[in-house]
C-alpha atoms as a PDB file:
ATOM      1  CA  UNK A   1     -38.656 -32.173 -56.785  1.00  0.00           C
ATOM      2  CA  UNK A   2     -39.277 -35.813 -57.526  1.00  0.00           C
ATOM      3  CA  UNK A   3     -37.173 -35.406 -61.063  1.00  0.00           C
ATOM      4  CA  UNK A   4     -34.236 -33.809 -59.490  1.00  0.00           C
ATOM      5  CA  UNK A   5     -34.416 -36.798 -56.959  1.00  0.00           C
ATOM      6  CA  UNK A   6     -34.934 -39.349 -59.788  1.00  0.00           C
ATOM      7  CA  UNK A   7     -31.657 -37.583 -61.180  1.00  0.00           C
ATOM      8  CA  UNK A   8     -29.427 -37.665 -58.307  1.00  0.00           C
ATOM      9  CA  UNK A   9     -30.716 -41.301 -57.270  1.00  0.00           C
ATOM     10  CA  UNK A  10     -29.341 -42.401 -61.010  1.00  0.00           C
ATOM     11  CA  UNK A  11     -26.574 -40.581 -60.468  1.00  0.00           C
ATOM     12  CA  UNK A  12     -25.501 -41.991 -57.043  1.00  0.00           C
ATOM     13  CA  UNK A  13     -26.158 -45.476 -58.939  1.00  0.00           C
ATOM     14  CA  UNK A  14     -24.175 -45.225 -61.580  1.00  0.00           C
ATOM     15  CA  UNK A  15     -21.542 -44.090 -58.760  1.00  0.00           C
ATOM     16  CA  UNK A  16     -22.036 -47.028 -56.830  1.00  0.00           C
ATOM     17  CA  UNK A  17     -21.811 -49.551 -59.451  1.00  0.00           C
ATOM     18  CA  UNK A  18     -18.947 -48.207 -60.663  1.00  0.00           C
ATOM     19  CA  UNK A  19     -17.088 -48.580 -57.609  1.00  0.00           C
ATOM     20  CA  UNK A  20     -18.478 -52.051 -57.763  1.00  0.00           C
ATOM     21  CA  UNK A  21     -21.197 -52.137 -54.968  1.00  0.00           C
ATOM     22  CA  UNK A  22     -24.273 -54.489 -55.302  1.00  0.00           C
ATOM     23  CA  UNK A  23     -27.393 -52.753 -57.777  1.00  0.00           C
ATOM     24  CA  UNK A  24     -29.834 -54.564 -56.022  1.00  0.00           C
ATOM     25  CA  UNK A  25     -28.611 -53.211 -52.298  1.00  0.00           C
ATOM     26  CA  UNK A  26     -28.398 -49.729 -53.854  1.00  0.00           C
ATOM     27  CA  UNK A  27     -31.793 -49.568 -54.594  1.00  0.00           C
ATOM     28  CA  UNK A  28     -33.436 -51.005 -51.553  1.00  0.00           C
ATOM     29  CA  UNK A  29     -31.035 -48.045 -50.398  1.00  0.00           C
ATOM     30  CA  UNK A  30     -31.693 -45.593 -52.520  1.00  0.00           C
ATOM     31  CA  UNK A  31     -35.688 -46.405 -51.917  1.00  0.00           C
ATOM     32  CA  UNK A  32     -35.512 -45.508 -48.000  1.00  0.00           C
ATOM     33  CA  UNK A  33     -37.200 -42.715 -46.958  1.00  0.00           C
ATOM     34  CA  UNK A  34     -34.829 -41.814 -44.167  1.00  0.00           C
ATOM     35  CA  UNK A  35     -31.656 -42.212 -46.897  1.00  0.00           C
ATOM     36  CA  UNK A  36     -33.379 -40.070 -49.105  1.00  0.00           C
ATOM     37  CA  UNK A  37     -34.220 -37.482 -46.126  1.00  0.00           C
ATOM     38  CA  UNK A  38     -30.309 -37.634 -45.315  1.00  0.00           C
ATOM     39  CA  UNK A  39     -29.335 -36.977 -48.655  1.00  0.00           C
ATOM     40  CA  UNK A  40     -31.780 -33.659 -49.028  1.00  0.00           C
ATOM     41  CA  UNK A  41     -30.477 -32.748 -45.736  1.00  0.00           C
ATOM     42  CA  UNK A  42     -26.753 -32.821 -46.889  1.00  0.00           C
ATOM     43  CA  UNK A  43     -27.612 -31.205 -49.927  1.00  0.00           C
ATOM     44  CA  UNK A  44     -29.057 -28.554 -48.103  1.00  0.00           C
ATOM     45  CA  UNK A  45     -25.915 -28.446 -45.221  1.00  0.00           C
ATOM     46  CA  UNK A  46     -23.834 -28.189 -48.571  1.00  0.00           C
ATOM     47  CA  UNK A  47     -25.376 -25.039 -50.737  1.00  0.00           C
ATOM     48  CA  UNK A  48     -25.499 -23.549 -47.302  1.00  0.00           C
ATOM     49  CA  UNK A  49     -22.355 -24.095 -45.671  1.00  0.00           C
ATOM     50  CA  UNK A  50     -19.987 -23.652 -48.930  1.00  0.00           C
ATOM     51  CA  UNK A  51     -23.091 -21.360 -50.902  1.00  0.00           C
ATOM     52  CA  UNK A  52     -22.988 -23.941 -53.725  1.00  0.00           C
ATOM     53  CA  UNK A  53     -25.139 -22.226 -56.972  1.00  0.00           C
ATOM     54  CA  UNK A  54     -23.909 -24.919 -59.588  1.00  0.00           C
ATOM     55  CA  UNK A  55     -22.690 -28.246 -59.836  1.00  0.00           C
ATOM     56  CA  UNK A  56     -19.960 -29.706 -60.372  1.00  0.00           C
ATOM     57  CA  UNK A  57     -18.830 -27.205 -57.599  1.00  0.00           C
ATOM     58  CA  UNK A  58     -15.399 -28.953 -56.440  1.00  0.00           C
ATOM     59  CA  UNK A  59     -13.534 -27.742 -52.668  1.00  0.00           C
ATOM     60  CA  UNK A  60      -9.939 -28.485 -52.422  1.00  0.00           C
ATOM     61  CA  UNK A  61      -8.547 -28.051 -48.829  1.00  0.00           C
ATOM     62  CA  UNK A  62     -11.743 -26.057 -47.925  1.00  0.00           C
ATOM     63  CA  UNK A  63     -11.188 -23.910 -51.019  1.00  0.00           C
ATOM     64  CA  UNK A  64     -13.572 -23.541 -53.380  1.00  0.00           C
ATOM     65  CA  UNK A  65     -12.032 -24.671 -57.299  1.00  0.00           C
ATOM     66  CA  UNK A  66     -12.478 -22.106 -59.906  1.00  0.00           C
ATOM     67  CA  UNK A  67     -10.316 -23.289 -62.621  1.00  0.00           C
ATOM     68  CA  UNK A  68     -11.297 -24.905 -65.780  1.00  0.00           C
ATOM     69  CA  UNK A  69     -13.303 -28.548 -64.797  1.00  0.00           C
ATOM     70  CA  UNK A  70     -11.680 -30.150 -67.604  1.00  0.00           C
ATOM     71  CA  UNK A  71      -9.267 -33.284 -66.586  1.00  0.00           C
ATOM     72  CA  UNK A  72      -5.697 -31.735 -67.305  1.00  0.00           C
ATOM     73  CA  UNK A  73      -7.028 -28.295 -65.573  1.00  0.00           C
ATOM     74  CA  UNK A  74      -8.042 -30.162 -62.532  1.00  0.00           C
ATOM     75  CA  UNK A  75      -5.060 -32.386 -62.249  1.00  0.00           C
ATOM     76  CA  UNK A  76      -2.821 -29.782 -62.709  1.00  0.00           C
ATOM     77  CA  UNK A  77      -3.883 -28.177 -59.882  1.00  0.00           C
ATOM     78  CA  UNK A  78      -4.382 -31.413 -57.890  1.00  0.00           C
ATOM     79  CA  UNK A  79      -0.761 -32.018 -58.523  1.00  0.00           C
ATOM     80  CA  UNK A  80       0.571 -28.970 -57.155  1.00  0.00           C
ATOM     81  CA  UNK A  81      -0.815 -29.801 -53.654  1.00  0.00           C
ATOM     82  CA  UNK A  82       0.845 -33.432 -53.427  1.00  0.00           C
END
């Protein structure tokens, strides 16, 4: 368990930077017990609630994605909702 966390935590950090949020308030974050309790929690809600067995799993109006997860795939189908 305390991999997969180390892997999510870098992975919500490299999302957070990227969207230009400070790296030294994402960790204090990101070292909270009670944020990291949220986060299992919602992880949890989420392979429940929409019986997520992989990842990326992507949900479009409530619908679960099944085409191809390359870029032009997923646009194209983005596109067709707009």
């Amino acid at each position: 368990v305390g991999s997969d966390i180390n892997i999510i935590n870098d992975s919500l950090k490299k999302i957070g930077l990227t969207f230009g949020l400070n790296e030294k308030q994402l960790n204090k974050c990101l070292e909270d017990e009670k944020v990291q309790d949220q986060i299992l929690n919602e992880r949890i809600d989420a392979q429940k609630n929409y019986k997520i067995s992989s990842t990326p799993t992507i949900f479009i109006n409530e619908k679960k994605y099944e085409g191809k997860h390359d870029f032009d795939s997923f646009k194209k189908t983005l596109n067709k909702l707009l």
